[in-house]
Protein backbone atom coordinates (compact mmCIF):
# COMPACT_ATOMS: atom_id res chain seq x y z
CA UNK A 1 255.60 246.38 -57.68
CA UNK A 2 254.61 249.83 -59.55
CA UNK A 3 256.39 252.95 -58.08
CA UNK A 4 254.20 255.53 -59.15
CA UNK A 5 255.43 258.06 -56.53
CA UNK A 6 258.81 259.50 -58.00
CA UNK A 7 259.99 259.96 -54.22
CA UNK A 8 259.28 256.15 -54.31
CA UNK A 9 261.64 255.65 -57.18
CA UNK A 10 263.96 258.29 -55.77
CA UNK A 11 264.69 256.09 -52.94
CA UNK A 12 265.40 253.28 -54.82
CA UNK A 13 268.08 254.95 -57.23
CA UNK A 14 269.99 256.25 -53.74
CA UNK A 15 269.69 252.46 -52.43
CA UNK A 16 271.03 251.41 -55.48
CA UNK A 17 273.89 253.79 -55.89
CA UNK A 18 277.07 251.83 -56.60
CA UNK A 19 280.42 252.45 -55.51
CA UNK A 20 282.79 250.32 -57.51
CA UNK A 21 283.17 247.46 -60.19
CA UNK A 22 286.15 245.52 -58.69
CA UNK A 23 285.98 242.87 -60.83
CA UNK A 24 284.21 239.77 -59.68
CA UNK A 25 281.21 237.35 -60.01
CA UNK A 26 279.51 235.85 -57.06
CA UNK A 27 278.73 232.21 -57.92
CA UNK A 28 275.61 231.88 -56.29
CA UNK A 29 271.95 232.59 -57.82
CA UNK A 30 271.30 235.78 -56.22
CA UNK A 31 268.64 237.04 -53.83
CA UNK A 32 266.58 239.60 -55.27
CA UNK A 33 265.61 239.97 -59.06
CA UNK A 34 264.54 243.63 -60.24
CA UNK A 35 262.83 244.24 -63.29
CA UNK A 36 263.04 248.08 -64.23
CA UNK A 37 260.12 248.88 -67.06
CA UNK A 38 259.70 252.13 -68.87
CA UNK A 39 256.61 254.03 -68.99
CA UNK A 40 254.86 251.74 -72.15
CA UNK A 41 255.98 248.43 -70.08
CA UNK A 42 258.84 248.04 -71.99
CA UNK A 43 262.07 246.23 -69.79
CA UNK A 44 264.84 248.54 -69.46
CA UNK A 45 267.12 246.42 -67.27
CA UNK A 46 267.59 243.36 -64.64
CA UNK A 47 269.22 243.75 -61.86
CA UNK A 48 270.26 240.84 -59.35
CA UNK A 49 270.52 241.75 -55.79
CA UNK A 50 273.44 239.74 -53.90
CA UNK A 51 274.12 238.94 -50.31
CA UNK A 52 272.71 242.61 -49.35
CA UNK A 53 276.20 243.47 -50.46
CA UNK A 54 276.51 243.73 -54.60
CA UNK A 55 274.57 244.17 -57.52
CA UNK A 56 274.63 242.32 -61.33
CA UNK A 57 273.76 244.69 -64.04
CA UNK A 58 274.53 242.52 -67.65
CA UNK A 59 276.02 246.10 -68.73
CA UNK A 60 278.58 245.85 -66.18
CA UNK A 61 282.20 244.15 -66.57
CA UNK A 62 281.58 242.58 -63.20
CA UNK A 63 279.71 242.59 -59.83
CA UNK A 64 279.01 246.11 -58.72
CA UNK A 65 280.01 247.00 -54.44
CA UNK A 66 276.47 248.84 -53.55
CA UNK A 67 277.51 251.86 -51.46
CA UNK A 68 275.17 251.56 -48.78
CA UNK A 69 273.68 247.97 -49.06
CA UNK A 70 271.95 248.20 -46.03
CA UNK A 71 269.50 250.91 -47.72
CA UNK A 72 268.73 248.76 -50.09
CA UNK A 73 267.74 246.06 -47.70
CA UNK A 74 265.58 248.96 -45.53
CA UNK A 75 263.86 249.57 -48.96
CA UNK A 76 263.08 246.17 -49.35
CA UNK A 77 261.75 245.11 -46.11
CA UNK A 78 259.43 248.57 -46.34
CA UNK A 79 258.21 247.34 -49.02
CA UNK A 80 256.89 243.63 -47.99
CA UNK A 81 260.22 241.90 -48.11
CA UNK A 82 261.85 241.78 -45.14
CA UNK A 83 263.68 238.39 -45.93
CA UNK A 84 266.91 240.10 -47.74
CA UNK A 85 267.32 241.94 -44.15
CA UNK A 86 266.48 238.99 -42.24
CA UNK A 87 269.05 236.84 -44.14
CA UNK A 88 271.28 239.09 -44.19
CA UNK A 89 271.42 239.61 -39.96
CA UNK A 90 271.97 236.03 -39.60
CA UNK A 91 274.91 235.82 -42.36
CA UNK A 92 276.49 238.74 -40.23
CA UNK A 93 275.95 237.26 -37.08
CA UNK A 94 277.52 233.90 -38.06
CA UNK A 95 280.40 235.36 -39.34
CA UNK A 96 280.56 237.02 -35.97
CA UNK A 97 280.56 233.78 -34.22
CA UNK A 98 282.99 232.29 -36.91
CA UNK A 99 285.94 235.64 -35.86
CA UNK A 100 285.04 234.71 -32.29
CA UNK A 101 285.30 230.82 -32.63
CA UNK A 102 288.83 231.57 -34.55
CA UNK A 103 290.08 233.89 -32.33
CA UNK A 104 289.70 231.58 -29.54
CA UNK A 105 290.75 228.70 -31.20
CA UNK A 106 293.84 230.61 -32.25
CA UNK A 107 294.17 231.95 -28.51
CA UNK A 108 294.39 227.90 -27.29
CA UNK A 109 296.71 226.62 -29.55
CA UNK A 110 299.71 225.04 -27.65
CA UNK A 111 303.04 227.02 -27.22
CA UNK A 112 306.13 225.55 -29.92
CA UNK A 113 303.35 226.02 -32.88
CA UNK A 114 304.44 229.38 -33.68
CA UNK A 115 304.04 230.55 -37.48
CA UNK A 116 301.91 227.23 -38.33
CA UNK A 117 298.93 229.40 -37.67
CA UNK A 118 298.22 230.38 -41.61
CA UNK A 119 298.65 227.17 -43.15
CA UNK A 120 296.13 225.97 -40.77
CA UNK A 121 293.89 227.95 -41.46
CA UNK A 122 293.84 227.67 -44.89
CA UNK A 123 292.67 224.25 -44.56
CA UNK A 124 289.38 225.82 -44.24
CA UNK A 125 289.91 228.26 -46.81
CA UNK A 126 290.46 225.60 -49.20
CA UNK A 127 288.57 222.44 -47.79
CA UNK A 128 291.73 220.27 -47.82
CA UNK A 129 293.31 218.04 -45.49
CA UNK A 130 296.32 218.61 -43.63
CA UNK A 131 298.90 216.58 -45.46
CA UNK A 132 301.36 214.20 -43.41
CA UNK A 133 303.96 216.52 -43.68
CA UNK A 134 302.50 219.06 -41.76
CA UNK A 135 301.13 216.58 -39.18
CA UNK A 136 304.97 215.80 -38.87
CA UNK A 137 306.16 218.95 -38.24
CA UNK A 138 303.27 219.76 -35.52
CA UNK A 139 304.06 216.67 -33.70
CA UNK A 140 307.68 216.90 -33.60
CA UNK A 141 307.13 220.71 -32.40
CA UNK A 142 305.12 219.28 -29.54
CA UNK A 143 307.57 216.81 -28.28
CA UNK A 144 309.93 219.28 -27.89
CA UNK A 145 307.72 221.89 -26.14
CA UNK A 146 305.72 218.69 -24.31
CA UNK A 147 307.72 216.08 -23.64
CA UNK A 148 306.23 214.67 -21.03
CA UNK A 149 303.13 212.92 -22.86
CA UNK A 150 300.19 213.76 -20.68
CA UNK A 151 301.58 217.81 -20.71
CA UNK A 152 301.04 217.05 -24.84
CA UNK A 153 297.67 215.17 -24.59
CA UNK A 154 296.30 218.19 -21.96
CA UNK A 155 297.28 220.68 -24.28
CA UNK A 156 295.67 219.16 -27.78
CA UNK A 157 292.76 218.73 -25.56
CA UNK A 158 291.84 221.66 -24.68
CA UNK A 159 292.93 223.26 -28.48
CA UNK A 160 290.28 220.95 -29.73
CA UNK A 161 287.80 221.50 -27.30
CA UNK A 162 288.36 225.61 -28.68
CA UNK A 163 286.67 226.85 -31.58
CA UNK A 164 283.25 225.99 -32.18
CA UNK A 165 283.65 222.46 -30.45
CA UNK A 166 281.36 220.82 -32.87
CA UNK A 167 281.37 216.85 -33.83
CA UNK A 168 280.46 217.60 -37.09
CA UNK A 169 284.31 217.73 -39.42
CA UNK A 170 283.66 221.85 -39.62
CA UNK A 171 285.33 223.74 -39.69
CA UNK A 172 288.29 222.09 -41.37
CA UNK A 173 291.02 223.67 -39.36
CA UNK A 174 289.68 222.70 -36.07
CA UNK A 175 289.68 218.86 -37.30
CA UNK A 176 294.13 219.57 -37.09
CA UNK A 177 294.50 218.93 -33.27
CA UNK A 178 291.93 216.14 -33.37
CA UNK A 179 294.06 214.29 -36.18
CA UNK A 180 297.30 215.13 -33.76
CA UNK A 181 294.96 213.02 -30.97
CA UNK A 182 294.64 210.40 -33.14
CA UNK A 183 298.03 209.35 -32.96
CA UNK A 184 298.20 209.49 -29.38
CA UNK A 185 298.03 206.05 -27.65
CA UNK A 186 295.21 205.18 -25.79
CA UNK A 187 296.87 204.99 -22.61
CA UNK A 188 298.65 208.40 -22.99
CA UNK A 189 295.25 210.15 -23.50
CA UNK A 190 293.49 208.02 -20.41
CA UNK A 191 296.03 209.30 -18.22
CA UNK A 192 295.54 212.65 -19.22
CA UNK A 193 292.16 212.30 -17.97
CA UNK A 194 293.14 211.12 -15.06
CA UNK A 195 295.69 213.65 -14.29
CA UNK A 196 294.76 215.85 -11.40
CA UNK A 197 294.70 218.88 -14.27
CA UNK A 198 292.19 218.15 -16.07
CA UNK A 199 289.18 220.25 -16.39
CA UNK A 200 285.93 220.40 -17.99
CA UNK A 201 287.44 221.52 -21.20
CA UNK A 202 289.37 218.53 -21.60
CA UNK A 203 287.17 216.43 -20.96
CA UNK A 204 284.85 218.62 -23.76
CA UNK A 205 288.15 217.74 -25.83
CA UNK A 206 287.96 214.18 -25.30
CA UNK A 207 284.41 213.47 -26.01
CA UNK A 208 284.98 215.98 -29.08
CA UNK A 209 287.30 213.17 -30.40
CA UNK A 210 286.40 209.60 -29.22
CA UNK A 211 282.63 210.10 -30.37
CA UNK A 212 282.76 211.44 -33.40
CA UNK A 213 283.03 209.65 -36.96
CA UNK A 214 286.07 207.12 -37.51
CA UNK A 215 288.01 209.76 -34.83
CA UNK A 216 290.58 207.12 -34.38
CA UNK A 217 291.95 203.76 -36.23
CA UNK A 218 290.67 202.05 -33.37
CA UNK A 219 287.81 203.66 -31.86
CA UNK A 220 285.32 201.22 -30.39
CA UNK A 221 288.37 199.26 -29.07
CA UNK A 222 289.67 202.94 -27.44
CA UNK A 223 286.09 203.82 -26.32
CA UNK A 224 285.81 200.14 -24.69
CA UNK A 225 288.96 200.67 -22.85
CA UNK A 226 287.54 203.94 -20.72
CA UNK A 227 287.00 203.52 -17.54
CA UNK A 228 283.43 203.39 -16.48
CA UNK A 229 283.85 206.20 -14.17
CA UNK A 230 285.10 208.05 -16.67
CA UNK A 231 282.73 207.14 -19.36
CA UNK A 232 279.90 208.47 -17.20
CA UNK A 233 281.67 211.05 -16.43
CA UNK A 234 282.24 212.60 -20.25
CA UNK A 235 278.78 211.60 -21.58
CA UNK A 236 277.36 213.59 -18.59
CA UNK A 237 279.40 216.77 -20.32
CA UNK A 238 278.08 215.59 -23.42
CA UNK A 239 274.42 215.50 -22.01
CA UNK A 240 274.89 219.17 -19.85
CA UNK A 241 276.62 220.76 -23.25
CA UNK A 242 273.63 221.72 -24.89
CA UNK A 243 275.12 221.12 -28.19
CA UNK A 244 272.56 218.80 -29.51
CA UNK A 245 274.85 216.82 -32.25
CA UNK A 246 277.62 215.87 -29.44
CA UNK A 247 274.95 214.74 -27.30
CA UNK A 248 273.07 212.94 -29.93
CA UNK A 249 276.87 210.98 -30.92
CA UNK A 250 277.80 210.40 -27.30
CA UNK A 251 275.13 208.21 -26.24
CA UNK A 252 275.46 205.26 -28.67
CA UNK A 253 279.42 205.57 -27.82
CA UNK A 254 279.51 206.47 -23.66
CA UNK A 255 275.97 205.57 -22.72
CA UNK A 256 275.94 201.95 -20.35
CA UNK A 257 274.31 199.10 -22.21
CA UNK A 258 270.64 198.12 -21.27
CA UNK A 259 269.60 195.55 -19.61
């Protein structure tokens, strides 16, 4: 677009004041592409717009911090692009949801884990997989905090029924306490269910681990072993959820066979 009006192009410098060149590259294509001409139609610069957050100048060591991105955004979607802004909400909402989901992940995380918090995590941070020596030490932690089993079983249940509860593998750090299930017995983790203390968030636990993808060495032996009272009972959380995915895994696994 032209900007004829210099209070046009006056806005435009102010949303595109910078703040600092810290000294990175994002690795993604960018979102917006500027193309500044002179007065004869000659290209002065391009500029690449990124995340509603930074800008790529080729003159410039490195990313530049905007100041103000959201100005930049405004000037955008004032001027017929309102998908920067629009992308830009959402990104900030899910991150929103992603502190929540952590915090109350972190908040449900059984008592005698203590200080494993951060290498956790990290597991998301980096995408990797929580090596058996860290299993080790989480398990042995628990047997000394929980040693009766179905104390243990009740309180990895509801841990991995914290977070965002999803079937899918993501995020990586909430897959930790369904790994720890894994290596529970079958029996151990039925009686849990049966105990007179468990609740709808273990039961959102349970279904969380027996119906999702190769969840345990032995899982269509394990699933075949639940009671059908109990069966019915976790794919009717799985149907009232309204998480879509769990549902959509839980009836092949829980639902009773037609006739």
């Amino acid at each position: 677009m032209g900007l004829s009006d210099p209070a046009e192009s006056t806005q435009l410098r102010t949303a595109m004041a910078v703040e600092s060149v810290p000294g990175f590259h994002c690795m993604c294509g960018g979102d917006v592409r500027f193309e500044l001409f002179d007065r004869n139609g000659e290209r002065l610069a391009v500029v690449v717009l990124y995340h509603g957050a930074t800008l790529r100048w080729g003159h410039w060591e490195s990313d530049a911090v905007l100041a103000d991105g959201r100005l930049l955004l405004a000037w955008l979607d004032g001027h017929g692009m309102p998908g920067p802004m629009q992308q830009f909400e959402a990104d900030r909402q899910r991150a929103e949801e992603g502190t929540d989901e952590r915090r109350n992940w972190l908040a449900a995380m059984p008592a005698g884990l203590e200080g494993t918090a951060d290498r956790i995590l990290d597991l998301s941070r980096t995408g990797g997989m929580p090596t058996p020596e860290l299993l080790a030490e989480l398990t042995d932690r628990l047997q000394l905090t929980f040693p009766v089993p179905v104390e243990r079983v009740l309180a990895l249940l509801h841990w991995y029924d914290s977070g965002s509860g999803r079937c899918s593998g993501s995020p990586v750090h909430e897959g930790v306490p369904g790994e720890l299930l894994g290596r529970v017995p079958i029996a151990d983790l039925l009686a849990a269910l049966a105990d007179p203390r468990a609740e709808e968030r273990h039961d959102a636990g349970a279904v969380r681990r027996l119906v999702g993808w190769k969840t345990r060495p032995r899982q269509k032996r394990d699933v075949g072993a639940l009671p059908e009272a109990l069966r019915a009972r976790l794919l009717a959380h799985a149907r009232r959820s309204g998480d879509s995915d769990k549902h959509g895994r839980a009836e092949p696994w829980l639902a009773p066979p037609r006739a």
